[in-house]
PDB file of N, CA and C in Angstrom:
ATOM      1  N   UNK A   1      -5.387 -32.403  20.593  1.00  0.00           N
ATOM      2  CA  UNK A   1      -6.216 -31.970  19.504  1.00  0.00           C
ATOM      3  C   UNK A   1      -6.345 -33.145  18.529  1.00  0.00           C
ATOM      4  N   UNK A   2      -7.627 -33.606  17.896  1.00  0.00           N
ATOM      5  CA  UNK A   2      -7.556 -34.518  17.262  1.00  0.00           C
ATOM      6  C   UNK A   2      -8.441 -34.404  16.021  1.00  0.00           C
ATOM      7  N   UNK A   3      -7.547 -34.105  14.399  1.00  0.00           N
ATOM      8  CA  UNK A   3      -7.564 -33.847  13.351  1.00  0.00           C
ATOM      9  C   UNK A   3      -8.683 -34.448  12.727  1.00  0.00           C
ATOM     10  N   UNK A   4      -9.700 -34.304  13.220  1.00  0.00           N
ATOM     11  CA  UNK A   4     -10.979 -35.123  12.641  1.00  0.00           C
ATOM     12  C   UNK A   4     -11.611 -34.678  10.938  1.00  0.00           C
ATOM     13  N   UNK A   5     -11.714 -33.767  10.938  1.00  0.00           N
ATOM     14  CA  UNK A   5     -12.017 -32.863   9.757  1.00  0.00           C
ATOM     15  C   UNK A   5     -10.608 -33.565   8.565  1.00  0.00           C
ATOM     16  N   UNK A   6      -9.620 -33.239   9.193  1.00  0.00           N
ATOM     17  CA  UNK A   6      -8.394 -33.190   7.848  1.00  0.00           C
ATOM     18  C   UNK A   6      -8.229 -34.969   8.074  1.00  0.00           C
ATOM     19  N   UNK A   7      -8.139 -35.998   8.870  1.00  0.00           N
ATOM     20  CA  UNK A   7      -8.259 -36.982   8.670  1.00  0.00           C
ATOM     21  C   UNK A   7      -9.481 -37.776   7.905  1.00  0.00           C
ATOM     22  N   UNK A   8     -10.523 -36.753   7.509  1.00  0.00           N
ATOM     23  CA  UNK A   8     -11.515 -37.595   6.742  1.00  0.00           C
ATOM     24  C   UNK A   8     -11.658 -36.544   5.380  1.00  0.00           C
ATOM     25  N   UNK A   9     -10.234 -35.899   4.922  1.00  0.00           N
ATOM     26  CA  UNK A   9     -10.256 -35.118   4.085  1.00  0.00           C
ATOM     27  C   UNK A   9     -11.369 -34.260   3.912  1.00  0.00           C
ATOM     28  N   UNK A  10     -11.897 -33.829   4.965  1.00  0.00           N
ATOM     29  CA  UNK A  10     -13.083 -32.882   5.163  1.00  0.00           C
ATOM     30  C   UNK A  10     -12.499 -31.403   4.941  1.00  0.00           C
ATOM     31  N   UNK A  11     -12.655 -30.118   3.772  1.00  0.00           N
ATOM     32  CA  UNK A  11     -12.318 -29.175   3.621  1.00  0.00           C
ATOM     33  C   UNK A  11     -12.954 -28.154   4.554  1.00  0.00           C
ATOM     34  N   UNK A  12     -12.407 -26.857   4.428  1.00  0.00           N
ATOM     35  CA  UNK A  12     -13.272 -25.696   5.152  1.00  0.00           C
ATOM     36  C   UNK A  12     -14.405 -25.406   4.512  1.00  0.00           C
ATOM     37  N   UNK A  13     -14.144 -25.664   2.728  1.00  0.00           N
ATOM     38  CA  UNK A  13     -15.330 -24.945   2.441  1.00  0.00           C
ATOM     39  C   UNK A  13     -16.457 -26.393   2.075  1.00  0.00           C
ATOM     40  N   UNK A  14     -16.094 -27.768   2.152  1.00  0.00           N
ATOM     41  CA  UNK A  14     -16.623 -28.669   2.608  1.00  0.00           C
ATOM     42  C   UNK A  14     -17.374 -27.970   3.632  1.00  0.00           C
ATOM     43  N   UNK A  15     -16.629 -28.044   4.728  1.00  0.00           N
ATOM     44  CA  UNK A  15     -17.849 -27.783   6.233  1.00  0.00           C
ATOM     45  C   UNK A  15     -18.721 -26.242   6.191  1.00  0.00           C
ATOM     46  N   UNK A  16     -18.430 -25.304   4.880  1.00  0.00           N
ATOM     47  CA  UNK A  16     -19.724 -24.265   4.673  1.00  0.00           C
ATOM     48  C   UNK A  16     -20.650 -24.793   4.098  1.00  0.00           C
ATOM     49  N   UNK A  17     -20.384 -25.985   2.932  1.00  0.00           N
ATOM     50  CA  UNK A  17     -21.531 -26.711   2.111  1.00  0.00           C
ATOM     51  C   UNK A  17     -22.296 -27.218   3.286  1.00  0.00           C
ATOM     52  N   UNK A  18     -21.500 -28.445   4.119  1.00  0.00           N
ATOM     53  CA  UNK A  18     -22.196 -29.180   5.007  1.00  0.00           C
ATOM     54  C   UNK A  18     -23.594 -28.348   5.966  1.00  0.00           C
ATOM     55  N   UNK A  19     -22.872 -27.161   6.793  1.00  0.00           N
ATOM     56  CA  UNK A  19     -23.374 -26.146   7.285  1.00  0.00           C
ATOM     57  C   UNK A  19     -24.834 -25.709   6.625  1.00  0.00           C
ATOM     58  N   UNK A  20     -24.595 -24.713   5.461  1.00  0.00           N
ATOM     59  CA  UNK A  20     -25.500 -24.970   4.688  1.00  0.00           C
ATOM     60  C   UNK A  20     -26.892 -25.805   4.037  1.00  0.00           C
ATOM     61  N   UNK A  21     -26.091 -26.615   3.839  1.00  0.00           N
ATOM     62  CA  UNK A  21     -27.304 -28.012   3.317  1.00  0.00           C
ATOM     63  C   UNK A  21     -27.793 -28.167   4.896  1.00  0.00           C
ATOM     64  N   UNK A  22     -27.880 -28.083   5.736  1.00  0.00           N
ATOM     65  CA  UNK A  22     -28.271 -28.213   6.840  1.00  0.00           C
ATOM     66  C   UNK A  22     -29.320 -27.140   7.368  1.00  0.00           C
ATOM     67  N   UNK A  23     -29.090 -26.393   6.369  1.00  0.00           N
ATOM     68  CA  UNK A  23     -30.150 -25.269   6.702  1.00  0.00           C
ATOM     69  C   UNK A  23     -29.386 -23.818   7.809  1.00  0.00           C
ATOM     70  N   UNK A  24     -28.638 -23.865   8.400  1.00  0.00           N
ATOM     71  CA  UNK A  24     -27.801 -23.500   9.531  1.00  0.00           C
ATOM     72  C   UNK A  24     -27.198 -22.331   8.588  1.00  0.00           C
ATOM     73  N   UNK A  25     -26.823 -20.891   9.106  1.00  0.00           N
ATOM     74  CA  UNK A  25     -26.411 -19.855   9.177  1.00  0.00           C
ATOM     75  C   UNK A  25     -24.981 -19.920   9.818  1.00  0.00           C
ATOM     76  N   UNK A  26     -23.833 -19.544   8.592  1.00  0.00           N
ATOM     77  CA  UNK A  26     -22.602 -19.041   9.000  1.00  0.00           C
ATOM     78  C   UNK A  26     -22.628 -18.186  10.372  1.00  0.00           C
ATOM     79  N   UNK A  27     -21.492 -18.298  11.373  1.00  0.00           N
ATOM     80  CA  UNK A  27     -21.740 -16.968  11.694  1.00  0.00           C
ATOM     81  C   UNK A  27     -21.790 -15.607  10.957  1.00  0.00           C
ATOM     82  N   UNK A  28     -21.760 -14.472  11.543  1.00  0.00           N
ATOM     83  CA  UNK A  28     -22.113 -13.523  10.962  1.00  0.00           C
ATOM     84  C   UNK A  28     -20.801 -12.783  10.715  1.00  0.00           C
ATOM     85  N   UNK A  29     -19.538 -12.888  11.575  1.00  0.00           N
ATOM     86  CA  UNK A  29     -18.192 -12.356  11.708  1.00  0.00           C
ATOM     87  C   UNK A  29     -17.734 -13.108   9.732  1.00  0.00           C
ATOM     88  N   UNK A  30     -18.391 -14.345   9.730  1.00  0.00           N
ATOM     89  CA  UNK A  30     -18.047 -14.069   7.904  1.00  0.00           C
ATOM     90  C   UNK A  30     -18.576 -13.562   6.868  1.00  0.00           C
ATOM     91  N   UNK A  31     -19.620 -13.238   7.118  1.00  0.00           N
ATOM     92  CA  UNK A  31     -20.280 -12.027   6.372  1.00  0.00           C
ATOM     93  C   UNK A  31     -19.772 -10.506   6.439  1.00  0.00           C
ATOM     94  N   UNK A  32     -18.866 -10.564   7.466  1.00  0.00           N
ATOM     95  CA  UNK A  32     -18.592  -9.690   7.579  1.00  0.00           C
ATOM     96  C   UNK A  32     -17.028  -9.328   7.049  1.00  0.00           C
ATOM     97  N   UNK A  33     -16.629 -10.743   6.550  1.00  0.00           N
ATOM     98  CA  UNK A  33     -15.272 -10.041   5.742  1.00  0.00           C
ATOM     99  C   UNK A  33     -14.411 -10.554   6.357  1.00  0.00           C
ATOM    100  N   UNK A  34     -14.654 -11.227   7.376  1.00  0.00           N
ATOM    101  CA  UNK A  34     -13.532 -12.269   8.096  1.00  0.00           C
ATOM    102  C   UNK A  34     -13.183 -13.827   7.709  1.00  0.00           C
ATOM    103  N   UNK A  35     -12.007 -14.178   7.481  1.00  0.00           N
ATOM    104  CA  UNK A  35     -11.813 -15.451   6.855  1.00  0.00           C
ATOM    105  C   UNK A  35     -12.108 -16.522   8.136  1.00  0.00           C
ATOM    106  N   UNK A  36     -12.043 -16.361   9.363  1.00  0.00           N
ATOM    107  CA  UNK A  36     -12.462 -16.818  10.530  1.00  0.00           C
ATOM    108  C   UNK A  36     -13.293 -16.688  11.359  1.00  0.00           C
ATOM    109  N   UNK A  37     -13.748 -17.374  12.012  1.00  0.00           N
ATOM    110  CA  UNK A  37     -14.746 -17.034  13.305  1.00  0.00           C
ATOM    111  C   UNK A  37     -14.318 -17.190  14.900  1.00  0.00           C
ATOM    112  N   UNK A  38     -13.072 -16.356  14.445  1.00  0.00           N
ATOM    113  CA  UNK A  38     -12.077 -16.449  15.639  1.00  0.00           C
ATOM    114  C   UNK A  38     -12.778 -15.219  16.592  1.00  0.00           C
ATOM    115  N   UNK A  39     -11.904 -14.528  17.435  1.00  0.00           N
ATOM    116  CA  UNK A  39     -12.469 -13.210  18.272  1.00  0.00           C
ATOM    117  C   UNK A  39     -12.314 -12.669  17.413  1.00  0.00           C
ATOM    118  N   UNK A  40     -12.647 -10.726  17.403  1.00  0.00           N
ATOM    119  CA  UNK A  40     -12.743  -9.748  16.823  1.00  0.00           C
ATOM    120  C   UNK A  40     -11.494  -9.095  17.062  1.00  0.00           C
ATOM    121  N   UNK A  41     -10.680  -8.739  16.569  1.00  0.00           N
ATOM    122  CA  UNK A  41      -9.219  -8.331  16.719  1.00  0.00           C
ATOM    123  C   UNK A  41      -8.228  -9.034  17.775  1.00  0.00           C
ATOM    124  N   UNK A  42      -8.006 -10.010  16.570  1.00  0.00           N
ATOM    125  CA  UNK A  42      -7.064 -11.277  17.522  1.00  0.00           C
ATOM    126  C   UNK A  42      -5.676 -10.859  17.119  1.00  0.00           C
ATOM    127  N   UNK A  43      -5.157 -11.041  18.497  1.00  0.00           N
ATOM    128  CA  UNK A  43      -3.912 -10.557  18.684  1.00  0.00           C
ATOM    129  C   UNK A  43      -2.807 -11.386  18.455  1.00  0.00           C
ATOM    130  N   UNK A  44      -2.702 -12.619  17.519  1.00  0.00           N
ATOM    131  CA  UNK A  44      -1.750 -12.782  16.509  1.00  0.00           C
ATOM    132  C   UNK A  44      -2.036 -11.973  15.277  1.00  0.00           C
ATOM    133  N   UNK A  45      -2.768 -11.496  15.227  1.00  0.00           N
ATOM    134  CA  UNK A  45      -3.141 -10.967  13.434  1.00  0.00           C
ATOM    135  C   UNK A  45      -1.929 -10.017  13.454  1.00  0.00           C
ATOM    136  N   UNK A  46      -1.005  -9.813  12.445  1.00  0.00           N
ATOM    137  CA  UNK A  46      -0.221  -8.855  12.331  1.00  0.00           C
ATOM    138  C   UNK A  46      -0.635  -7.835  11.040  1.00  0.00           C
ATOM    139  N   UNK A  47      -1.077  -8.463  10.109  1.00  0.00           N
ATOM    140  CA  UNK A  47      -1.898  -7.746   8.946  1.00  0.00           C
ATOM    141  C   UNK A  47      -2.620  -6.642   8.818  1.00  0.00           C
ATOM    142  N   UNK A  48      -1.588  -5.159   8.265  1.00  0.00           N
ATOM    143  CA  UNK A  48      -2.698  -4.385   8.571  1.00  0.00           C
ATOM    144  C   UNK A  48      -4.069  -3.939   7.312  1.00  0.00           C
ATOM    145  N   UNK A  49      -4.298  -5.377   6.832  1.00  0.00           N
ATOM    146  CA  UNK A  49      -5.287  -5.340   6.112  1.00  0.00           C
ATOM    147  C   UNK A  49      -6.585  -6.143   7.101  1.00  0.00           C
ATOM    148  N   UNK A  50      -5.964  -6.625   7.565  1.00  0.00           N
ATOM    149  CA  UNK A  50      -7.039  -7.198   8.788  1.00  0.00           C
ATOM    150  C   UNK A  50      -7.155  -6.467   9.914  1.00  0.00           C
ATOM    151  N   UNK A  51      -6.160  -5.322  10.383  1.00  0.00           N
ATOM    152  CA  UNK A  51      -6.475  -4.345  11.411  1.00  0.00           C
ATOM    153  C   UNK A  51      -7.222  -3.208  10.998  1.00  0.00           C
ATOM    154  N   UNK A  52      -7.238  -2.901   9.807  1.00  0.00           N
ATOM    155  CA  UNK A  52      -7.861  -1.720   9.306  1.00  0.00           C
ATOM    156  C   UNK A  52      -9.227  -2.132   8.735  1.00  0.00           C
ATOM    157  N   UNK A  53      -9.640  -3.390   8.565  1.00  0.00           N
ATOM    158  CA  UNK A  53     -10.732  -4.349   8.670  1.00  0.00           C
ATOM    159  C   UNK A  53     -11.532  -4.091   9.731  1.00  0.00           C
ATOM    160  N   UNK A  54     -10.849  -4.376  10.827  1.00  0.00           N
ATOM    161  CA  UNK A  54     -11.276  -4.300  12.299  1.00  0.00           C
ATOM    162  C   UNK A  54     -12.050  -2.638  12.663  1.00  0.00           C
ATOM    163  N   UNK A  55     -10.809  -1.743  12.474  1.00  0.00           N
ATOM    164  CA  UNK A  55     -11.268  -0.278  12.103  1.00  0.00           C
ATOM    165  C   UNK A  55     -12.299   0.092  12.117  1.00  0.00           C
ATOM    166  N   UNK A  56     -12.807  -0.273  10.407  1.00  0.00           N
ATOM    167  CA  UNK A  56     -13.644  -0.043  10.189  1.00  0.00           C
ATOM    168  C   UNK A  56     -14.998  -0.924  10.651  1.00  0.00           C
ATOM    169  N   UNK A  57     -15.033  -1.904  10.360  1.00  0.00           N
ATOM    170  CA  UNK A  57     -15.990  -2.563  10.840  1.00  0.00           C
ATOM    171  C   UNK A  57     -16.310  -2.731  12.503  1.00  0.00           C
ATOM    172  N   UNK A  58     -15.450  -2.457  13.830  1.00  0.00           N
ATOM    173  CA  UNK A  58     -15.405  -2.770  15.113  1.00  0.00           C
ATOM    174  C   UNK A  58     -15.070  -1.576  15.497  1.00  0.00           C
ATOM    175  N   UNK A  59     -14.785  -0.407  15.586  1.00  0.00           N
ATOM    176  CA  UNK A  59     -13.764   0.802  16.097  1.00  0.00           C
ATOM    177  C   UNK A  59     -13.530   0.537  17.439  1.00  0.00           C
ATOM    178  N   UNK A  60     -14.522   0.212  18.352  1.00  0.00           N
ATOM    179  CA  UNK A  60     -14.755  -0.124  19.571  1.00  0.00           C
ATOM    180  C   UNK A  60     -13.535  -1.157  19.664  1.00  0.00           C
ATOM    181  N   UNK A  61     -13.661  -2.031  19.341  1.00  0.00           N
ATOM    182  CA  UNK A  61     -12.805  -3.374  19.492  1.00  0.00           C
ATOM    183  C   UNK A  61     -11.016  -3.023  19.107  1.00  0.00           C
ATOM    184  N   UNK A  62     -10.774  -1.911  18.248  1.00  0.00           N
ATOM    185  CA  UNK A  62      -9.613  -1.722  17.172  1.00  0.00           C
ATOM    186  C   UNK A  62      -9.556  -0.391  18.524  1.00  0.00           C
ATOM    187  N   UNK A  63      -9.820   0.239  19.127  1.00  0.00           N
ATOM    188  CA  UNK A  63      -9.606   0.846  20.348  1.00  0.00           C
ATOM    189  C   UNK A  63      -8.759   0.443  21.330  1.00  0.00           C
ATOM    190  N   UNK A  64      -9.994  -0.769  21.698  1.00  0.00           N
ATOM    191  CA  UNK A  64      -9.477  -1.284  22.693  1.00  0.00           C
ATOM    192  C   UNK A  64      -8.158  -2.074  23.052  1.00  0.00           C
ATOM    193  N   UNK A  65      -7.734  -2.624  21.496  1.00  0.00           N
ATOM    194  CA  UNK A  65      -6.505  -3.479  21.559  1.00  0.00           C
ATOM    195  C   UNK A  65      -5.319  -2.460  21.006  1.00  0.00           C
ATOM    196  N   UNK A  66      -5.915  -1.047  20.671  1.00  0.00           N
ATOM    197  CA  UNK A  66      -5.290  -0.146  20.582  1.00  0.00           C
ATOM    198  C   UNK A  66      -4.275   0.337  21.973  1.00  0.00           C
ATOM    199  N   UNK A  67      -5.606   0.828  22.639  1.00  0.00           N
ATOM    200  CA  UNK A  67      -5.055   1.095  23.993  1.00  0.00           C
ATOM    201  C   UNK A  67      -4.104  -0.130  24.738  1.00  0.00           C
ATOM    202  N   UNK A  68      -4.576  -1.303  24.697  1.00  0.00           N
ATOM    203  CA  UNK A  68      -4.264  -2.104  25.569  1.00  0.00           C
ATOM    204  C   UNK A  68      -2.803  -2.666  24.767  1.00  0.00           C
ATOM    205  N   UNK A  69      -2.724  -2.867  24.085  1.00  0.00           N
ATOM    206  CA  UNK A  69      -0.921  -2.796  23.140  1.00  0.00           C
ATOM    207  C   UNK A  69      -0.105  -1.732  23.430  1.00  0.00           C
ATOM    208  N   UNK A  70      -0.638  -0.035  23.712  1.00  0.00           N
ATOM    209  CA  UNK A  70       0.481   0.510  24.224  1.00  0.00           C
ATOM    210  C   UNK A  70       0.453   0.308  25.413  1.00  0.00           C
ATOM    211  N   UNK A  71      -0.824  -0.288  26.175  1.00  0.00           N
ATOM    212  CA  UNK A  71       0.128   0.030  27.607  1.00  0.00           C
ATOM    213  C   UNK A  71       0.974  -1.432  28.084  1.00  0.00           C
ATOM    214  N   UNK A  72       0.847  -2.036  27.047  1.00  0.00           N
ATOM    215  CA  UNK A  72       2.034  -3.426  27.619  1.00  0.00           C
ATOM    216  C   UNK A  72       2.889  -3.433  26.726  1.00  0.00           C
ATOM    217  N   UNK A  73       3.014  -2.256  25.710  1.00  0.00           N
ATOM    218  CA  UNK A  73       3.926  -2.086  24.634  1.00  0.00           C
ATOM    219  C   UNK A  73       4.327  -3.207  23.428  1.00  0.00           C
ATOM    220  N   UNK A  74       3.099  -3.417  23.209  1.00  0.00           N
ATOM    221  CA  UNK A  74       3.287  -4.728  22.074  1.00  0.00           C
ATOM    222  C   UNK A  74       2.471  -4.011  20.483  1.00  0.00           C
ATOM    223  N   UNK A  75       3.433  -4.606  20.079  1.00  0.00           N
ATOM    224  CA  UNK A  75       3.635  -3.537  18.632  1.00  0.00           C
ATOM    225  C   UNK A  75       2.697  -5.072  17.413  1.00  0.00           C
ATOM    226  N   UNK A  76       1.122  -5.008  17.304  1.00  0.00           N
ATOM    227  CA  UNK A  76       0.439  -5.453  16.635  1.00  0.00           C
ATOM    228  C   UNK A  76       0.477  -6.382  15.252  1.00  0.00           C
ATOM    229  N   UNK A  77       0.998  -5.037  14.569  1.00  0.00           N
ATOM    230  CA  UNK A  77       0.915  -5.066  13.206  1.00  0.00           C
ATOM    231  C   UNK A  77       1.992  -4.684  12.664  1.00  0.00           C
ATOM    232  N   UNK A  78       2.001  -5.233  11.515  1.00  0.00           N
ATOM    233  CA  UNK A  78       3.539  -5.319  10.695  1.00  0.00           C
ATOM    234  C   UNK A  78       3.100  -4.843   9.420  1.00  0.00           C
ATOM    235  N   UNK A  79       3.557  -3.643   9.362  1.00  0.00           N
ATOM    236  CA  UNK A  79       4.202  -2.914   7.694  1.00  0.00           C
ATOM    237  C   UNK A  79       5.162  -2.712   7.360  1.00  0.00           C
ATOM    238  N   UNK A  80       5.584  -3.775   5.925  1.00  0.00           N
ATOM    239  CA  UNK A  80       6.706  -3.606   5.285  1.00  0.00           C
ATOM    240  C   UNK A  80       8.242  -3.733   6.125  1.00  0.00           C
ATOM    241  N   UNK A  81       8.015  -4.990   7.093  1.00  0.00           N
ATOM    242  CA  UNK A  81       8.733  -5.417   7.877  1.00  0.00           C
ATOM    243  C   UNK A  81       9.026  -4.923   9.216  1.00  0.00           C
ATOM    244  N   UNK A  82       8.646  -3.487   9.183  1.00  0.00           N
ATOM    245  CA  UNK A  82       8.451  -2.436  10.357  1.00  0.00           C
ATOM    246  C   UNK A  82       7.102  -3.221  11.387  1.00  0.00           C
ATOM    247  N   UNK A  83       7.343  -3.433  13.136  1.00  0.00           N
ATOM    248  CA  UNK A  83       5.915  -3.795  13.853  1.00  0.00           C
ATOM    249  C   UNK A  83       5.308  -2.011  14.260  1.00  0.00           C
ATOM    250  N   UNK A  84       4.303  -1.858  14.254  1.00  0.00           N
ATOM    251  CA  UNK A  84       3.912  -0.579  14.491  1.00  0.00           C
ATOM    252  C   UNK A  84       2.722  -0.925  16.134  1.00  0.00           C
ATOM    253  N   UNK A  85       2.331   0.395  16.639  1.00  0.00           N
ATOM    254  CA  UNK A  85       1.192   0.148  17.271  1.00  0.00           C
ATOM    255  C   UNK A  85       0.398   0.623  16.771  1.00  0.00           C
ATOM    256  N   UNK A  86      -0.636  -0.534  17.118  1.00  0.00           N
ATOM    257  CA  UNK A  86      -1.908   0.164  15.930  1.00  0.00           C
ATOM    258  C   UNK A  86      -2.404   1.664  15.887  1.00  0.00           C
ATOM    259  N   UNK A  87      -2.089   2.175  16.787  1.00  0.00           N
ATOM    260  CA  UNK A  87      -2.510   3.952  16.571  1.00  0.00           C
ATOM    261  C   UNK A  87      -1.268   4.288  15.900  1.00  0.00           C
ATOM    262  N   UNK A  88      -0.859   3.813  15.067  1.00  0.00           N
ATOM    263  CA  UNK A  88       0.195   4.064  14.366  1.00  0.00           C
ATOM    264  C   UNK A  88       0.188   4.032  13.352  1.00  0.00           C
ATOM    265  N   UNK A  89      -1.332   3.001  13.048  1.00  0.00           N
ATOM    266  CA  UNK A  89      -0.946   2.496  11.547  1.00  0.00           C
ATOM    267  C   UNK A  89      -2.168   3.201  10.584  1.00  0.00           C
ATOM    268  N   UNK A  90      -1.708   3.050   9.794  1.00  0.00           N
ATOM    269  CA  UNK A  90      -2.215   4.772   8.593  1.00  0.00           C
ATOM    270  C   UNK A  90      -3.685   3.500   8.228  1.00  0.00           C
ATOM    271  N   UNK A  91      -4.904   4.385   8.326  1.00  0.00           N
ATOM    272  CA  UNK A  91      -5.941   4.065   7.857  1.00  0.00           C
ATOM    273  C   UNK A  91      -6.088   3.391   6.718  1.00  0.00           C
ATOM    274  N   UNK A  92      -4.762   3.922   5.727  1.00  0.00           N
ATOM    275  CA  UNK A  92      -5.132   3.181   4.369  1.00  0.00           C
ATOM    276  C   UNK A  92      -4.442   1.991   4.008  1.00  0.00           C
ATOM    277  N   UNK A  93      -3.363   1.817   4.911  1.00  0.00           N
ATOM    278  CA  UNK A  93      -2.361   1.211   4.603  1.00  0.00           C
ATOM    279  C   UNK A  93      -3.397  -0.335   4.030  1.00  0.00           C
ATOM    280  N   UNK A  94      -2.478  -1.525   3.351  1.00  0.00           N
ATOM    281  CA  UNK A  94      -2.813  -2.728   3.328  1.00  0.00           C
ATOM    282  C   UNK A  94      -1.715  -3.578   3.432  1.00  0.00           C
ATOM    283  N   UNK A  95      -1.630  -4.738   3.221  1.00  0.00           N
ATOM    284  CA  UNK A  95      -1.077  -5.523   3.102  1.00  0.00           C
ATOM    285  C   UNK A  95      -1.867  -6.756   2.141  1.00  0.00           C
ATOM    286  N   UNK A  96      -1.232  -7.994   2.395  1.00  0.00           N
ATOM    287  CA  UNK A  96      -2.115  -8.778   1.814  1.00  0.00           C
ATOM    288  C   UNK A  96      -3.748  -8.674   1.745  1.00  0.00           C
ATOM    289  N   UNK A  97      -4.528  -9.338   0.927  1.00  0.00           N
ATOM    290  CA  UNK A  97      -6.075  -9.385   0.662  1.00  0.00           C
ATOM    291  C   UNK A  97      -6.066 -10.701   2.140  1.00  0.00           C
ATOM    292  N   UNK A  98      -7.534 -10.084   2.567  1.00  0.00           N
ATOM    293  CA  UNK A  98      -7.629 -10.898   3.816  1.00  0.00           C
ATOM    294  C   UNK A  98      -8.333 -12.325   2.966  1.00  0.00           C
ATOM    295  N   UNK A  99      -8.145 -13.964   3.364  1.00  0.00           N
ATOM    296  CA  UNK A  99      -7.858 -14.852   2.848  1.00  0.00           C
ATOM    297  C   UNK A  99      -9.983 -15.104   3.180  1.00  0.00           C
ATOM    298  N   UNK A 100      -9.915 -15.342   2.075  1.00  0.00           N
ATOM    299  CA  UNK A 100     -11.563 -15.746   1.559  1.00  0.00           C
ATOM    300  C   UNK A 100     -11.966 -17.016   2.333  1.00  0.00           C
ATOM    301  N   UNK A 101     -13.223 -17.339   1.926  1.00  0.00           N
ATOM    302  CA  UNK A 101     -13.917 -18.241   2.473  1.00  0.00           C
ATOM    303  C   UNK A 101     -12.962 -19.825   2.063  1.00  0.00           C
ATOM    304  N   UNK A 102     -12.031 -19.755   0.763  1.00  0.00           N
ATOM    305  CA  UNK A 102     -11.969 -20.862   0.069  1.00  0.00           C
ATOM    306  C   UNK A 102     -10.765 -20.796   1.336  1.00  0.00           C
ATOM    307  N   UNK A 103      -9.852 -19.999   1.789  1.00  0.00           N
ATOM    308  CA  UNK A 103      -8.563 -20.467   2.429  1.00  0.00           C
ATOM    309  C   UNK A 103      -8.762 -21.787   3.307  1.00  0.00           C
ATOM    310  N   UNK A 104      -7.383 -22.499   3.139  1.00  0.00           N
ATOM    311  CA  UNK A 104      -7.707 -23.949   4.159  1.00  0.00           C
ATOM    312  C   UNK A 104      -6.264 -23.721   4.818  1.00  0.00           C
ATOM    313  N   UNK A 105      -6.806 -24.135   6.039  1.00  0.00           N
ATOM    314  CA  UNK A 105      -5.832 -23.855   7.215  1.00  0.00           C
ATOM    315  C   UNK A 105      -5.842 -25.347   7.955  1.00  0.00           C
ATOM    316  N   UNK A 106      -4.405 -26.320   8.133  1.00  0.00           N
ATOM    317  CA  UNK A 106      -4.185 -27.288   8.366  1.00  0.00           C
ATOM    318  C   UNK A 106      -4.240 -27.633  10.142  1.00  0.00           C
ATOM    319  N   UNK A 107      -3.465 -27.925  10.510  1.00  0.00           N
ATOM    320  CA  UNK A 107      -3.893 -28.844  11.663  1.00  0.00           C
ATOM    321  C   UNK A 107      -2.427 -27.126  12.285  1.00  0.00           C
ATOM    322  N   UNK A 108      -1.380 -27.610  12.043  1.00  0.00           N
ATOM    323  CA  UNK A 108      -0.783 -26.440  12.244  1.00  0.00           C
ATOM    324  C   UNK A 108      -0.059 -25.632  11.101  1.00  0.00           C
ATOM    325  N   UNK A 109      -1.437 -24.444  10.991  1.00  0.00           N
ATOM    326  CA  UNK A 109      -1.132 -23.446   9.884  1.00  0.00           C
ATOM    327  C   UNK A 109       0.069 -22.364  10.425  1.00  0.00           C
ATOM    328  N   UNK A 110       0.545 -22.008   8.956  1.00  0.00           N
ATOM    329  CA  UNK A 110       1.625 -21.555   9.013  1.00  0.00           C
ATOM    330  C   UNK A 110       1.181 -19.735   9.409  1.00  0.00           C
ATOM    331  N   UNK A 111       0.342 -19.337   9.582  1.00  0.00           N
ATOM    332  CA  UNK A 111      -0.200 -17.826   9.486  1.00  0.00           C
ATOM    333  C   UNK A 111      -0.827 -18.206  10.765  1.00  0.00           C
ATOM    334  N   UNK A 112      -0.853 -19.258  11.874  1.00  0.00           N
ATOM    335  CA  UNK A 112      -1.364 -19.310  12.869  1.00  0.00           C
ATOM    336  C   UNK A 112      -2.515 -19.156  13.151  1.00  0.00           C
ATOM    337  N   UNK A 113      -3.393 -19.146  12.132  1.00  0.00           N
ATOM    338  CA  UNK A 113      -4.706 -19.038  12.395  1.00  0.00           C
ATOM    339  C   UNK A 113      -5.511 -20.331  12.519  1.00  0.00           C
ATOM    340  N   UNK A 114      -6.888 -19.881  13.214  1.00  0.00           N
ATOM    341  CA  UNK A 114      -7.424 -21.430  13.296  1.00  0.00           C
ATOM    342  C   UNK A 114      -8.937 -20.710  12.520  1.00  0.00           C
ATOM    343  N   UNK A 115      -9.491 -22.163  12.645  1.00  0.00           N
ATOM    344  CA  UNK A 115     -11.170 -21.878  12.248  1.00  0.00           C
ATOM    345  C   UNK A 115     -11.711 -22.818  12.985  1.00  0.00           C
ATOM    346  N   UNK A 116     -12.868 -22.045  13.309  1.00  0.00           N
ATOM    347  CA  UNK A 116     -13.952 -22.959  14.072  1.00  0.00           C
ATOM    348  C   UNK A 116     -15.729 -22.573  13.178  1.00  0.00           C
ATOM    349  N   UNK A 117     -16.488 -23.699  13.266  1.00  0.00           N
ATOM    350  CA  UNK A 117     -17.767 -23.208  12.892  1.00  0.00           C
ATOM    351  C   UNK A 117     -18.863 -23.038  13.826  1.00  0.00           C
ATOM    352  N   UNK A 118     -18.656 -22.428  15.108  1.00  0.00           N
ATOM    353  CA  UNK A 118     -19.359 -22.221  16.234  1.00  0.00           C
ATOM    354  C   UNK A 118     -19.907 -20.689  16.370  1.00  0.00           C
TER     355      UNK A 118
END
């Protein structure tokens, strides 16, 4: 992997200006409330402010990784130190605010997330 962006001190929200002034359209997954343009219920996310995100906005998608977590028994999301499966986890619950457009995520972020502008 080679740090091109953070070696020319290029920010994230640098590359929305860049994007932008270019005339070019975000994807649409950030309009939609996602700090990434990763997949649609990515299975590091443990946050159930980002699963109940998913919920609502994907049900289809928040199903499917529903189903497919109990049947290999992998417990998603984390409340209040407890991992739950997501048919487990209470509609309202939150956790942290899901991280805005400004969040900057390094070469290796500590919340494991990446960003791409594709």
């Amino acid at each position: 992997m080679l740090p091109v962006l953070i070696d020319e001190n290029i920010t994230k929200q640098d590359c929305y200006r860049i994007v932008s002034d270019a005339g070019l359209v975000l994807p649409r997954v950030y309009l939609q409330g996602y700090p990434n343009a990763n997949c649609i219920g990515c299975v590091k996310a443990t946050s159930p402010t980002y699963w109940n995100h998913v919920r609502k906005n994907h049900p289809d998608v928040f199903e499917q990784r529903a189903e497919l977590s109990r049947e290999i028994g992998c417990r998603l999301v984390q409340v209040k130190g407890e991992r739950l499966f997501l048919d487990e986890l209470d509609p309202n619950a939150k956790g942290r605010p899901l991280k805005g457009m400004d969040f900057e995520c390094g070469i290796f972020c500590e919340e494991q997330l990446t960003f791409n502008l594709n």
